[in-house]
C-alpha atoms as a PDB file:
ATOM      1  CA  UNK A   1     123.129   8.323 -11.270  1.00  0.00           C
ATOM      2  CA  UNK A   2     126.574  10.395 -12.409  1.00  0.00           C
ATOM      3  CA  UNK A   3     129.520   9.439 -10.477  1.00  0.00           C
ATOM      4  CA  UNK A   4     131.792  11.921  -8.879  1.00  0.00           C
ATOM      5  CA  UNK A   5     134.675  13.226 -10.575  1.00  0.00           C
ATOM      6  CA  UNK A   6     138.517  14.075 -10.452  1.00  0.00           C
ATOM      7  CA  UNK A   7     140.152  16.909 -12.088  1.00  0.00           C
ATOM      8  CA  UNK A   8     144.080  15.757 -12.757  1.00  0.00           C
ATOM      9  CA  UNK A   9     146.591  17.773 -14.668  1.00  0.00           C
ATOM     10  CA  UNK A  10     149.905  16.235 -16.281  1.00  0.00           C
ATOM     11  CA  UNK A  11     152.207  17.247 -15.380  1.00  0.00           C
ATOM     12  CA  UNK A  12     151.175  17.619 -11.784  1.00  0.00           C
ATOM     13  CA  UNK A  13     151.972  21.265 -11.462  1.00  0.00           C
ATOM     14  CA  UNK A  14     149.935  24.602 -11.294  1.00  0.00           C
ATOM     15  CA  UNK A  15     152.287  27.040 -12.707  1.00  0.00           C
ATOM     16  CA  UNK A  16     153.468  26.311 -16.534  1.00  0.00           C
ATOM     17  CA  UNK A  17     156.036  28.004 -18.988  1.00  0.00           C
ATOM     18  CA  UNK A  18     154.830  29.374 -22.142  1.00  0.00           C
ATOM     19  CA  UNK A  19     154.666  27.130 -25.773  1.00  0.00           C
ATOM     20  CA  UNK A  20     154.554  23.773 -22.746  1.00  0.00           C
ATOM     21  CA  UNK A  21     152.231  21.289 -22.900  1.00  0.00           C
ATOM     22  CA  UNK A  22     149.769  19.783 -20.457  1.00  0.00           C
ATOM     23  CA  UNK A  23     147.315  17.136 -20.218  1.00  0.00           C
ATOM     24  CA  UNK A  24     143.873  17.470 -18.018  1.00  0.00           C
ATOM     25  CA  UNK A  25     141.770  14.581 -17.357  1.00  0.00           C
ATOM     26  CA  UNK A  26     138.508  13.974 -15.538  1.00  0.00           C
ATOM     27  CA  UNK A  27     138.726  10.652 -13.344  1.00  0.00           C
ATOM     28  CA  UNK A  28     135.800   8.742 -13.342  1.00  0.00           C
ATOM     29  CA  UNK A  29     133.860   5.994 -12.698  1.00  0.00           C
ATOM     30  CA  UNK A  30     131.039   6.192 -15.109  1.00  0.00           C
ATOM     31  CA  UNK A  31     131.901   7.580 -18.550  1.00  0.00           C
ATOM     32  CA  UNK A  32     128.011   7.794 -19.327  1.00  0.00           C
ATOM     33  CA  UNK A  33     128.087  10.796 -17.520  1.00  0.00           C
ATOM     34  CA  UNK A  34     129.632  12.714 -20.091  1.00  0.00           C
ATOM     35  CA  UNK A  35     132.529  14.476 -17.701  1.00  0.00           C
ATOM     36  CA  UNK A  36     133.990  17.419 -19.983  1.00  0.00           C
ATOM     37  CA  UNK A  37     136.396  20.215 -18.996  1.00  0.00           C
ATOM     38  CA  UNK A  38     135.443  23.889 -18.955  1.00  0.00           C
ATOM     39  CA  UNK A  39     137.544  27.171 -17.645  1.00  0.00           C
ATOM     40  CA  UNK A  40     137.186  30.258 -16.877  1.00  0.00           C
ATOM     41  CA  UNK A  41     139.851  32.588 -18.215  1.00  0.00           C
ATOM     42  CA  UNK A  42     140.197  36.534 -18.184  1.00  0.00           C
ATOM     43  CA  UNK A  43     138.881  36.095 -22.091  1.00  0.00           C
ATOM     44  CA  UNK A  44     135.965  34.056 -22.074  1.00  0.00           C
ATOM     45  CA  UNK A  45     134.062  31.931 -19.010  1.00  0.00           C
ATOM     46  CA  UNK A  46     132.954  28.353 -18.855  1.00  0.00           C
ATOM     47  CA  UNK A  47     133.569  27.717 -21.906  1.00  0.00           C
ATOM     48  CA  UNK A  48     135.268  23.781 -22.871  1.00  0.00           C
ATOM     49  CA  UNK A  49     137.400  22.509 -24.513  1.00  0.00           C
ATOM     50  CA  UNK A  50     137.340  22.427 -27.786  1.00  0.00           C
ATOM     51  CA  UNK A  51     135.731  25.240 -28.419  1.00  0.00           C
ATOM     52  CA  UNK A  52     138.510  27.797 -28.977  1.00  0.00           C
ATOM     53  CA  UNK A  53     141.284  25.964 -26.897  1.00  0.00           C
ATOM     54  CA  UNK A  54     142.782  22.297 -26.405  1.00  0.00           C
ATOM     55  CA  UNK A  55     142.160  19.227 -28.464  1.00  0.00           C
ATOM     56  CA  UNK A  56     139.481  16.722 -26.551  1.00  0.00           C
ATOM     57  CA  UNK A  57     140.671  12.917 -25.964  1.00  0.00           C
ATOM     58  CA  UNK A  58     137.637  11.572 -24.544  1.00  0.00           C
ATOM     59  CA  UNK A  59     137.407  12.516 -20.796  1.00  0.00           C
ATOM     60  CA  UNK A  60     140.820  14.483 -21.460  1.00  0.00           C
ATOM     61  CA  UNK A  61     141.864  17.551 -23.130  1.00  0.00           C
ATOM     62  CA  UNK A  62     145.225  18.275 -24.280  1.00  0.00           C
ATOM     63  CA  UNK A  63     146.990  21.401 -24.131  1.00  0.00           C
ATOM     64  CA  UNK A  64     149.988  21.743 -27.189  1.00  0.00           C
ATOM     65  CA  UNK A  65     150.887  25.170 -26.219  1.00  0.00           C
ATOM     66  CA  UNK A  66     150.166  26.990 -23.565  1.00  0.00           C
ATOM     67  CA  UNK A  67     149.867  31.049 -23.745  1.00  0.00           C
ATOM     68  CA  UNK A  68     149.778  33.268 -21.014  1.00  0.00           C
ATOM     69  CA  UNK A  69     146.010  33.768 -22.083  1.00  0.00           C
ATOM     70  CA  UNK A  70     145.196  30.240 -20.645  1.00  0.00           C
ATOM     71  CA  UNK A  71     145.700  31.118 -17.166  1.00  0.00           C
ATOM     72  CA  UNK A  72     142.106  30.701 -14.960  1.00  0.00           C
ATOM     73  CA  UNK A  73     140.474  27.784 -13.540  1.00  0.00           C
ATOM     74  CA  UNK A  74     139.909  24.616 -14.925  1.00  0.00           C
ATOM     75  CA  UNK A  75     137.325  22.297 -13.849  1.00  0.00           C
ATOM     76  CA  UNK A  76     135.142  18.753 -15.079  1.00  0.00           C
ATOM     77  CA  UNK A  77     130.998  18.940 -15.604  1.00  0.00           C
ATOM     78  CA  UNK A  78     128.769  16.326 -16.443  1.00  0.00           C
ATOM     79  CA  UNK A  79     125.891  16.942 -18.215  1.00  0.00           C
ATOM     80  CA  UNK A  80     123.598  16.818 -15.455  1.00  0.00           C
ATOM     81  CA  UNK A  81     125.867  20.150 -13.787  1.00  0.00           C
ATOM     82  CA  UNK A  82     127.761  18.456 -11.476  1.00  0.00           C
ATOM     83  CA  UNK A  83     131.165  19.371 -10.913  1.00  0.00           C
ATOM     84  CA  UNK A  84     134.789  18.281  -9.953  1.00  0.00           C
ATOM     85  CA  UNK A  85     137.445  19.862  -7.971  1.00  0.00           C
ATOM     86  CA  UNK A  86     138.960  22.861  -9.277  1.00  0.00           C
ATOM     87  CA  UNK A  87     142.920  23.435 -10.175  1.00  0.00           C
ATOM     88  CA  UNK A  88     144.540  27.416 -10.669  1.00  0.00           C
ATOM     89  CA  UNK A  89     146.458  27.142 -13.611  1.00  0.00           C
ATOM     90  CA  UNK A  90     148.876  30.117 -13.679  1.00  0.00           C
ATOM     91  CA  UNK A  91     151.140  30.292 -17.515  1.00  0.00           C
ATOM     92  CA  UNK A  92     154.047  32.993 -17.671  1.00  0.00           C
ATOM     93  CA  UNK A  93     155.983  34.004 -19.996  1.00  0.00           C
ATOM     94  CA  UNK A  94     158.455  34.946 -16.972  1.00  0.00           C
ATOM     95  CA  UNK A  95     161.977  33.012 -16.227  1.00  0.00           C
ATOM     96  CA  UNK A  96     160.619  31.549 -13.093  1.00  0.00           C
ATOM     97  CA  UNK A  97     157.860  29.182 -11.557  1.00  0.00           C
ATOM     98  CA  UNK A  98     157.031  27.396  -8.066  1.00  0.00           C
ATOM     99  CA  UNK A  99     155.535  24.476  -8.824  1.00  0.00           C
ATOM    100  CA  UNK A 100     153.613  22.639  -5.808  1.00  0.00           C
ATOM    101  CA  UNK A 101     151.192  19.762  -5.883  1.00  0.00           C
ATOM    102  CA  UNK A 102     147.709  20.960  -8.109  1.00  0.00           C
ATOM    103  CA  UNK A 103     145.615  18.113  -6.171  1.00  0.00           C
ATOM    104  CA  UNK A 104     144.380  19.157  -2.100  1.00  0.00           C
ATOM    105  CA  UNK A 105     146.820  19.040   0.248  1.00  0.00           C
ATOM    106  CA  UNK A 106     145.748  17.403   3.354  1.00  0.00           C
ATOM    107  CA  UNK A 107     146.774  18.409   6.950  1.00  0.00           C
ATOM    108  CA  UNK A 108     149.852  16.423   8.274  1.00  0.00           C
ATOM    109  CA  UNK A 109     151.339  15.433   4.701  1.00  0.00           C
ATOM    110  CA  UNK A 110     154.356  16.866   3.536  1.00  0.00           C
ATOM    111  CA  UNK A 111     154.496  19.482   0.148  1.00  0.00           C
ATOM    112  CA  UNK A 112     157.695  19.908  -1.818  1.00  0.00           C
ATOM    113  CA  UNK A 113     157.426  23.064  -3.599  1.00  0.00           C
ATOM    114  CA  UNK A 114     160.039  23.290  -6.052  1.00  0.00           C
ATOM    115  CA  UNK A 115     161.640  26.494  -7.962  1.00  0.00           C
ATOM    116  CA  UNK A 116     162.195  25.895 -12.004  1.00  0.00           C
ATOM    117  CA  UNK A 117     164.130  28.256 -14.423  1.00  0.00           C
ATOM    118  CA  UNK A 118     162.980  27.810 -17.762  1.00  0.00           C
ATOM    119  CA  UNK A 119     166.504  27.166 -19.409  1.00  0.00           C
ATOM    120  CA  UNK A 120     168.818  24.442 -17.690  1.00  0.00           C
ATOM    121  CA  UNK A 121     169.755  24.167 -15.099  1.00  0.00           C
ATOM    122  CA  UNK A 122     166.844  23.920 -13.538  1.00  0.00           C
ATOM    123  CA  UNK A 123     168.460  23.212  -9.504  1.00  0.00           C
ATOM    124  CA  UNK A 124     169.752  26.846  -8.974  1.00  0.00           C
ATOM    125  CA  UNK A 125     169.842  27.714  -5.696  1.00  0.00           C
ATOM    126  CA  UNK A 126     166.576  29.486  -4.412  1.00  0.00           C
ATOM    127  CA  UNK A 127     164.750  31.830  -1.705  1.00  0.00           C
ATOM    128  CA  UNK A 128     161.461  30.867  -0.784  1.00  0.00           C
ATOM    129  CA  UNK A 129     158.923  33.746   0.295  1.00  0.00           C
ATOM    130  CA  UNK A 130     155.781  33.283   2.366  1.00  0.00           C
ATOM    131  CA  UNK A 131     153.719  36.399   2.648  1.00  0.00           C
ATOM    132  CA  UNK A 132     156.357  38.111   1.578  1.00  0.00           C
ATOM    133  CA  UNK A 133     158.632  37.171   4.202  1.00  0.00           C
ATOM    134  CA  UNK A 134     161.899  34.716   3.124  1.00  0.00           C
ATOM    135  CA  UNK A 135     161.077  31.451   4.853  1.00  0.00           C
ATOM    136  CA  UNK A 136     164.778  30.316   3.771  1.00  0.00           C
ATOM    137  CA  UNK A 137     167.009  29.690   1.252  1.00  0.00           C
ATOM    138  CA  UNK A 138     167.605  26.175  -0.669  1.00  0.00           C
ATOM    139  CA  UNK A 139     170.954  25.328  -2.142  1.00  0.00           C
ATOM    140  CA  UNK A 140     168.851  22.594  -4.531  1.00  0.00           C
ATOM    141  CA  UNK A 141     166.089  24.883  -5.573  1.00  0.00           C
ATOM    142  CA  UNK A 142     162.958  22.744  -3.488  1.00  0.00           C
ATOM    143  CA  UNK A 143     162.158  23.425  -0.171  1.00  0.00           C
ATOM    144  CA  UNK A 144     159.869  20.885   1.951  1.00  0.00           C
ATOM    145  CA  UNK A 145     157.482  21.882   4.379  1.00  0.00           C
ATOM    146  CA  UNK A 146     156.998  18.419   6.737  1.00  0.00           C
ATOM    147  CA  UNK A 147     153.523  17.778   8.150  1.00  0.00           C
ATOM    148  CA  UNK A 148     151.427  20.778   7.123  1.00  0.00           C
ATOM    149  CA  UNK A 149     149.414  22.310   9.107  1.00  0.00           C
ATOM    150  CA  UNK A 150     147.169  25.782   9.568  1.00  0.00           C
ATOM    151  CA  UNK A 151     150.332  27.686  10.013  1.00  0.00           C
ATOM    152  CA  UNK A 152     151.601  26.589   6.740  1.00  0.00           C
ATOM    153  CA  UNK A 153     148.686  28.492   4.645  1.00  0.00           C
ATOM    154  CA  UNK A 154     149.335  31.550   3.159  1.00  0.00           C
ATOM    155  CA  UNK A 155     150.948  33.300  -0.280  1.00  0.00           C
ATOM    156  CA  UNK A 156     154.048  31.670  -1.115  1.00  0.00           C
ATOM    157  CA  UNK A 157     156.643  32.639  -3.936  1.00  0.00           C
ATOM    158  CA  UNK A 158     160.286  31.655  -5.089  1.00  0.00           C
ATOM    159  CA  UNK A 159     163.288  33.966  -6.382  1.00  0.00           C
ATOM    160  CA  UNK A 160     167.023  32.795  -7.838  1.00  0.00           C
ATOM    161  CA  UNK A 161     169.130  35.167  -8.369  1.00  0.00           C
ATOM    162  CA  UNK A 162     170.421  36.464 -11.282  1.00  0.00           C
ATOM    163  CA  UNK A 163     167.126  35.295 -12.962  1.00  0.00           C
ATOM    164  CA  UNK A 164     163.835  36.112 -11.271  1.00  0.00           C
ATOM    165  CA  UNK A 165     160.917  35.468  -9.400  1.00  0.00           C
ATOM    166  CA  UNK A 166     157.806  33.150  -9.948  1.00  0.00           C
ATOM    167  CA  UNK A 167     154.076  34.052  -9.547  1.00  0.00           C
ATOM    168  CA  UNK A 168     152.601  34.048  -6.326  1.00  0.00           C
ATOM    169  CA  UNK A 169     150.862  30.557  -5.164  1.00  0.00           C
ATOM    170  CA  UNK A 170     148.143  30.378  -3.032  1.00  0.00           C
ATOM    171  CA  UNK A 171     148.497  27.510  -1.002  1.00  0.00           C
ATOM    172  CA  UNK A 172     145.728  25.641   1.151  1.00  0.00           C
ATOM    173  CA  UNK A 173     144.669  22.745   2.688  1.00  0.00           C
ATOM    174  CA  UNK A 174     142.068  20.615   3.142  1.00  0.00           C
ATOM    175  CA  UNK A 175     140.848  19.358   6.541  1.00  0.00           C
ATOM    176  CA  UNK A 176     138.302  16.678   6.013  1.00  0.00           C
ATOM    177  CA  UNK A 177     136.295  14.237   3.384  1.00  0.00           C
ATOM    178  CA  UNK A 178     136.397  16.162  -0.098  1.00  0.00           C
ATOM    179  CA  UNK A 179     133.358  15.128  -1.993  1.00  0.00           C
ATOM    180  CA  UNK A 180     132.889  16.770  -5.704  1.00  0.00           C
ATOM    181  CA  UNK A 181     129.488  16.492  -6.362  1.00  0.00           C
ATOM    182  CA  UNK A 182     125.820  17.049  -5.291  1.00  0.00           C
ATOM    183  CA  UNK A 183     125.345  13.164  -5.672  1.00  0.00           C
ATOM    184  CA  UNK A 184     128.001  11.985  -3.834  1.00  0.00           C
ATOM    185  CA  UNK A 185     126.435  14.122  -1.001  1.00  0.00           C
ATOM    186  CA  UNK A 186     122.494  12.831  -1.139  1.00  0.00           C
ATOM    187  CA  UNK A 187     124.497   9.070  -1.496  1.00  0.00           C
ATOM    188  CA  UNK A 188     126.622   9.634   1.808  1.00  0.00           C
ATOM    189  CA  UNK A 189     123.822  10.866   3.956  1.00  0.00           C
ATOM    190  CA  UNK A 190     120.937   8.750   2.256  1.00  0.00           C
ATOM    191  CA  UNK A 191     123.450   5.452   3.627  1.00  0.00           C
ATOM    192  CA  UNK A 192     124.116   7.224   6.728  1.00  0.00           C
ATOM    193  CA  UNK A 193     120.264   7.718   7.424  1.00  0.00           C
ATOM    194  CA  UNK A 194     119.720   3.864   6.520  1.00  0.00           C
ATOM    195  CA  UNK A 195     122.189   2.263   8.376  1.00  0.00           C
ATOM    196  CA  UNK A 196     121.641   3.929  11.417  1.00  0.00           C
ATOM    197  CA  UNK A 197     117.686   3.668  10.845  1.00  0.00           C
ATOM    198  CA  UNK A 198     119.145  -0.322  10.877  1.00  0.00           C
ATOM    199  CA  UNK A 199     120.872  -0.554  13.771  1.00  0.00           C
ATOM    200  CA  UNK A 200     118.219   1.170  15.595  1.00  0.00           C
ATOM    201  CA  UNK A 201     120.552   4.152  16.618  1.00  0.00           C
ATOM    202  CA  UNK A 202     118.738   7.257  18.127  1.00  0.00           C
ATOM    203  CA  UNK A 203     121.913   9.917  17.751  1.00  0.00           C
ATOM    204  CA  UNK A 204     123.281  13.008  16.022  1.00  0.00           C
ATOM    205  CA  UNK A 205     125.106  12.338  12.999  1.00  0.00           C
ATOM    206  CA  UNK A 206     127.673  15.165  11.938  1.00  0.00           C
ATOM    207  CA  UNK A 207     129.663  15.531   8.469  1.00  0.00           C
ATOM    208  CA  UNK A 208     131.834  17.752   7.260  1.00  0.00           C
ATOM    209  CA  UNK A 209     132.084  18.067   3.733  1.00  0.00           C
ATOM    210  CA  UNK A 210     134.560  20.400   1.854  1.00  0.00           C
ATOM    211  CA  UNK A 211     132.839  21.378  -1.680  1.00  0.00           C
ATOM    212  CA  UNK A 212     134.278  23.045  -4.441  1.00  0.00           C
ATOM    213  CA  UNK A 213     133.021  26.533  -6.363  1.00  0.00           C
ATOM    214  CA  UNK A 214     130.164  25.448  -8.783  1.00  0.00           C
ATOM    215  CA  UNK A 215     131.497  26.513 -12.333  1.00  0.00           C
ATOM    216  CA  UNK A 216     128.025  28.237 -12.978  1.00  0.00           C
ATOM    217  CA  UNK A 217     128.764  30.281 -10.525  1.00  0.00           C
ATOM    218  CA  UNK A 218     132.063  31.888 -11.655  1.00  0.00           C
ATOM    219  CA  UNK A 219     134.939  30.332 -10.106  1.00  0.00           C
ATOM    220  CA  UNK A 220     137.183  32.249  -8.043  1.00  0.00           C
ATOM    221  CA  UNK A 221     141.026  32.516  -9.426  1.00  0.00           C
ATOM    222  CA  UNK A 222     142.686  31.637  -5.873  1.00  0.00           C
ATOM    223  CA  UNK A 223     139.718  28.808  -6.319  1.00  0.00           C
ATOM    224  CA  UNK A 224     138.934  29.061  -2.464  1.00  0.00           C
ATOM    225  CA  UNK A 225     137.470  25.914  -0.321  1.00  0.00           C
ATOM    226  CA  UNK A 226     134.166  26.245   0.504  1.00  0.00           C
ATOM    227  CA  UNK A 227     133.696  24.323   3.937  1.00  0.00           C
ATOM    228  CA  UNK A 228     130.047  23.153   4.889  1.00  0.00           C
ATOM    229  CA  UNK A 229     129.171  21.654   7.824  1.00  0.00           C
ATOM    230  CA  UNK A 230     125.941  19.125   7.355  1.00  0.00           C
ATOM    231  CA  UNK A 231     124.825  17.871  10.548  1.00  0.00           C
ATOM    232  CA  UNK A 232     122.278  15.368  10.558  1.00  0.00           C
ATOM    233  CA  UNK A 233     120.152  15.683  13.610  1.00  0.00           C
ATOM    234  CA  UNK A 234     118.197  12.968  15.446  1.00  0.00           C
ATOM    235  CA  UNK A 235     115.570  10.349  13.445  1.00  0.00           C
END
């Protein structure tokens, strides 16, 4: 059985410069499964890497340049179809970017979104925008928003004057258990069923289980969470 997988990105940001580098790697447990990474760009979809763009190190795939062309979503399948997380890679050739945390963002942690100029120095002082409203102004360029929460979720952008704004960021969060595959599901409720088969429990069993897009399916460019509620009724 495939294990589940991790999409990473070093380093850990979703908004890039053009000509940087990056570094995308599939975590896993079991390399049998043959984890690869695949996009979907403007140009071409689901294609991997390799095959017109990046260099493959095993599980990984490495980036030299980055053009404005490789902006989509980036994502790890195993052979069998199953699929990782999903991480919004945004590349400008603009004098600004926000860069936030790529991985989920769960409720009650705090985010430190920072604003970076693309010639030194990099700790300019900086307006931060959500919805298009300022939020407030940092003399170090990176603004912290302390225990997130619903409230926090929207569009967010940066500015610095004298030399420009980023691209918008969609920014989300994530709520409960995030499991990336169709296995890791049936193996969670298969040991739920069993154990409380066991213990001779006669109850309602609910889950909620945040899934990704499934790369087949075209994924969306603000990569949206998918929430699913599985409730197991009685045995």
């Amino acid at each position: 059985m495939p294990q589940c997988s991790s999409l990473t990105v070093s380093p850990s940001s979703s908004q890039f410069f053009t000509w940087t580098s990056v570094s995308l790697s599939c975590e896993e447990d079991d390399s049998s499964a043959g984890w690869t990474l695949r996009r979907n760009t403007t140009r071409k979809m689901r294609t991997q890497c390799g095959a017109g763009w990046g260099k493959p190190a095993g599980s990984s795939c490495n980036i030299s340049y980055l053009f404005y062309w490789d902006s989509g979503v980036y994502w790890c399948e195993s052979r069998e179809g199953a699929t990782s997380n999903t991480i919004n890679i945004t590349v400008t050739d603009g004098p600004v970017i926000l860069q936030s945390p790529v991985l989920p963002v769960m409720e009650g942690h705090d985010v430190t979104l920072h604003c970076k100029t693309k010639t030194p120095p990099s700790n300019l002082p900086a307006g931060f925008y959500k919805d298009g409203s300022l939020v407030r102004t940092e003399p170090t360029g990176h603004m912290t928003i302390h225990h997130v929460n619903k409230s926090d979720e929207g569009l967010y952008k940066c500015n610095i004057r004298g030399r420009g704004e980023s691209p918008s960021l969609v920014f989300r969060l994530v709520y409960y258990l995030v499991v990336f595959c169709p296995y890791c599901i049936s193996t969670v409720l298969m040991v739920s069923f069993y154990r409380d088969r066991a213990a001779g429990n006669d109850q309602t069993v609910s889950m909620v289980i945040t899934l990704p897009t499934q790369g087949e399916e075209g994924l969306d460019n603000d990569y949206d969470v998918i929430n699913a509620v599985i409730t197991e009724h009685r045995f």
